[in-house]
N, C-alpha and C. Protein backbone atom coordinates (compact mmCIF):
# COMPACT_ATOMS: atom_id res chain seq x y z
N UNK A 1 229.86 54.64 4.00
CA UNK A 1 228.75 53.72 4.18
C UNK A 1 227.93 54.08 5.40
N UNK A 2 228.61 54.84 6.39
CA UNK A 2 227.59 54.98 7.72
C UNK A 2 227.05 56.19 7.39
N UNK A 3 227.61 57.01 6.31
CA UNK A 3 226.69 58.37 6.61
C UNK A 3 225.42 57.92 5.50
N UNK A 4 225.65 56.74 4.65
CA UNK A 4 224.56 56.43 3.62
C UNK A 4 223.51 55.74 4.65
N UNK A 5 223.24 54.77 5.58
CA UNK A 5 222.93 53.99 6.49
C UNK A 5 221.94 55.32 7.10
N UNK A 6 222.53 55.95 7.95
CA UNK A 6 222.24 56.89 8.34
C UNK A 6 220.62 58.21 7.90
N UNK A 7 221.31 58.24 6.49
CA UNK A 7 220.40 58.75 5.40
C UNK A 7 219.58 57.76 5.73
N UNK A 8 219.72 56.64 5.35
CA UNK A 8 218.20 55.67 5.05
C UNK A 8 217.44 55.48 6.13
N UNK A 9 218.05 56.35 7.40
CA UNK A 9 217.74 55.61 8.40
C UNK A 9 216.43 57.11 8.79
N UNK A 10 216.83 58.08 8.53
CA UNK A 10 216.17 58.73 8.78
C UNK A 10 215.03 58.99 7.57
N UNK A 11 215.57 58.76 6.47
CA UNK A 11 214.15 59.25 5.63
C UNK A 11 212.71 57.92 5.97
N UNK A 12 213.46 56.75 6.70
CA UNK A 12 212.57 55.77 6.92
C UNK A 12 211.94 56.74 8.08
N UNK A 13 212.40 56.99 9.23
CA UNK A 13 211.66 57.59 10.56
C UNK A 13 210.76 58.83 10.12
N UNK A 14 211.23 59.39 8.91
CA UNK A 14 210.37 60.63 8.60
C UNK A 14 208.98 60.13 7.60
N UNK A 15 209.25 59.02 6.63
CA UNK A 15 208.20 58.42 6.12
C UNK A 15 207.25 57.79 7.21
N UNK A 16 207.86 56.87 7.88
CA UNK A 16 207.04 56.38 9.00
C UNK A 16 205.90 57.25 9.85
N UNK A 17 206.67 58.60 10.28
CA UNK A 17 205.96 59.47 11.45
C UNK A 17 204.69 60.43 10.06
N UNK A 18 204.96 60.66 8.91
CA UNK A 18 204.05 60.57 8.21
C UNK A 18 203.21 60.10 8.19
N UNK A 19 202.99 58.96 7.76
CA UNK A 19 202.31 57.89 7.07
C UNK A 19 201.54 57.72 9.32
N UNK A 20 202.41 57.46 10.38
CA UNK A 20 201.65 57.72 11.79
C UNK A 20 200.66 58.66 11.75
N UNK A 21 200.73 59.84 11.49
CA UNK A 21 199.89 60.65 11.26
C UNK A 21 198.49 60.56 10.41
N UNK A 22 199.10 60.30 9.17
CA UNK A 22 197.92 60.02 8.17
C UNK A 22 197.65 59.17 8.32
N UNK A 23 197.66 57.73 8.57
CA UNK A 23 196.93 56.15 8.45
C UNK A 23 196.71 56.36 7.07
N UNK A 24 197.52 56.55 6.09
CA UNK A 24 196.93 55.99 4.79
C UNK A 24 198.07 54.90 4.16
N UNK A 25 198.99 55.06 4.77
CA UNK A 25 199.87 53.92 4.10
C UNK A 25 200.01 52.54 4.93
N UNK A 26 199.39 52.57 6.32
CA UNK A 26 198.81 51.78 6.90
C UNK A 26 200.39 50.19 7.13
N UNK A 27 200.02 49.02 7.36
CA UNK A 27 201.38 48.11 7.28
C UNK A 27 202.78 48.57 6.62
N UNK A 28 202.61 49.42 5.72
CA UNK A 28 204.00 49.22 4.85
C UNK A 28 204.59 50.75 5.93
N UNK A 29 204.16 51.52 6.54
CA UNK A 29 204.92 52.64 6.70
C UNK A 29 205.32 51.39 8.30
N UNK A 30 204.29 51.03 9.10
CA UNK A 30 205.44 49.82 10.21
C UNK A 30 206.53 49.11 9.74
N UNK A 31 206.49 48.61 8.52
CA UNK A 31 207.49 47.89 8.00
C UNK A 31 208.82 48.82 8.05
N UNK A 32 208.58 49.90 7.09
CA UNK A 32 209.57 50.98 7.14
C UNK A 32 210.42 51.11 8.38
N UNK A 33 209.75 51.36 9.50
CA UNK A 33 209.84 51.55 11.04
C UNK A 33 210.70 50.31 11.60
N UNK A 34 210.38 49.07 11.03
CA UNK A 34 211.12 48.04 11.76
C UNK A 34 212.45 47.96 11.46
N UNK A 35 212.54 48.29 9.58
CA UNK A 35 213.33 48.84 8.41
C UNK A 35 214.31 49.24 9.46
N UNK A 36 214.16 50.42 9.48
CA UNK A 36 214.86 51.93 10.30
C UNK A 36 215.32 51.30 11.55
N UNK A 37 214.79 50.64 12.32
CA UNK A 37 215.25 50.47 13.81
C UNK A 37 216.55 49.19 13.66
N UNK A 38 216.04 48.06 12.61
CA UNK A 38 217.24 47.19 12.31
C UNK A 38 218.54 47.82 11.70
N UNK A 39 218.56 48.96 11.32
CA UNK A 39 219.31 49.86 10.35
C UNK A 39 220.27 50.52 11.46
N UNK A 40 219.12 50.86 12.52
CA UNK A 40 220.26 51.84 13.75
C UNK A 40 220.93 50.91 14.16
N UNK A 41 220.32 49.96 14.75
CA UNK A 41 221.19 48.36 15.83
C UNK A 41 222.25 48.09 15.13
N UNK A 42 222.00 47.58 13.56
CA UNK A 42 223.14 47.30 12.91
C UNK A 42 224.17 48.30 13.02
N UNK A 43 224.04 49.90 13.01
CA UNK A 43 224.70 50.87 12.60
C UNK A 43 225.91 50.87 14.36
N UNK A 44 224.54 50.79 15.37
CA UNK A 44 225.78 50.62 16.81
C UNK A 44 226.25 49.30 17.02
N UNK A 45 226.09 48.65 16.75
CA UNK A 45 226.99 47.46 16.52
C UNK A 45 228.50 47.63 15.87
N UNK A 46 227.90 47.92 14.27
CA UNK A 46 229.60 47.64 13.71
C UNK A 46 229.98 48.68 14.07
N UNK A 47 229.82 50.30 14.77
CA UNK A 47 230.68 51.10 15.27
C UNK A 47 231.18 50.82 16.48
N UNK A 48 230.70 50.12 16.82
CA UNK A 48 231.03 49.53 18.65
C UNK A 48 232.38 48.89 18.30
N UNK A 49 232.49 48.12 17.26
CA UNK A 49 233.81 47.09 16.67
C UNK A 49 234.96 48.04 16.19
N UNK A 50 234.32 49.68 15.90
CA UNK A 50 236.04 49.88 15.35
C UNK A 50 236.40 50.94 16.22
């Protein structure tokens, strides 16, 4: 599950820095971004627990 997390976590940061570049996907690639950053926190959290 963390290396799947992980995956999602980066194809979000690579869509995001895209879509930064281009301005064509405009709100939804920030969303992605907020996506991705709640994804890492969660990810050092429950590893902090085991």
């Amino acid at each position: 599950m963390g290396n799947f997390l992980y995956t999602i976590v980066m194809i979000l940061v690579i869509f995001w820095a895209i879509g930064f570049f281009a301005y064509s996907a405009g709100t939804f690639i920030h969303i992605l971004l907020v996506i991705a950053v709640i994804a890492i926190i969660f990810r050092l959290i429950q590893g902090s627990k085991i």
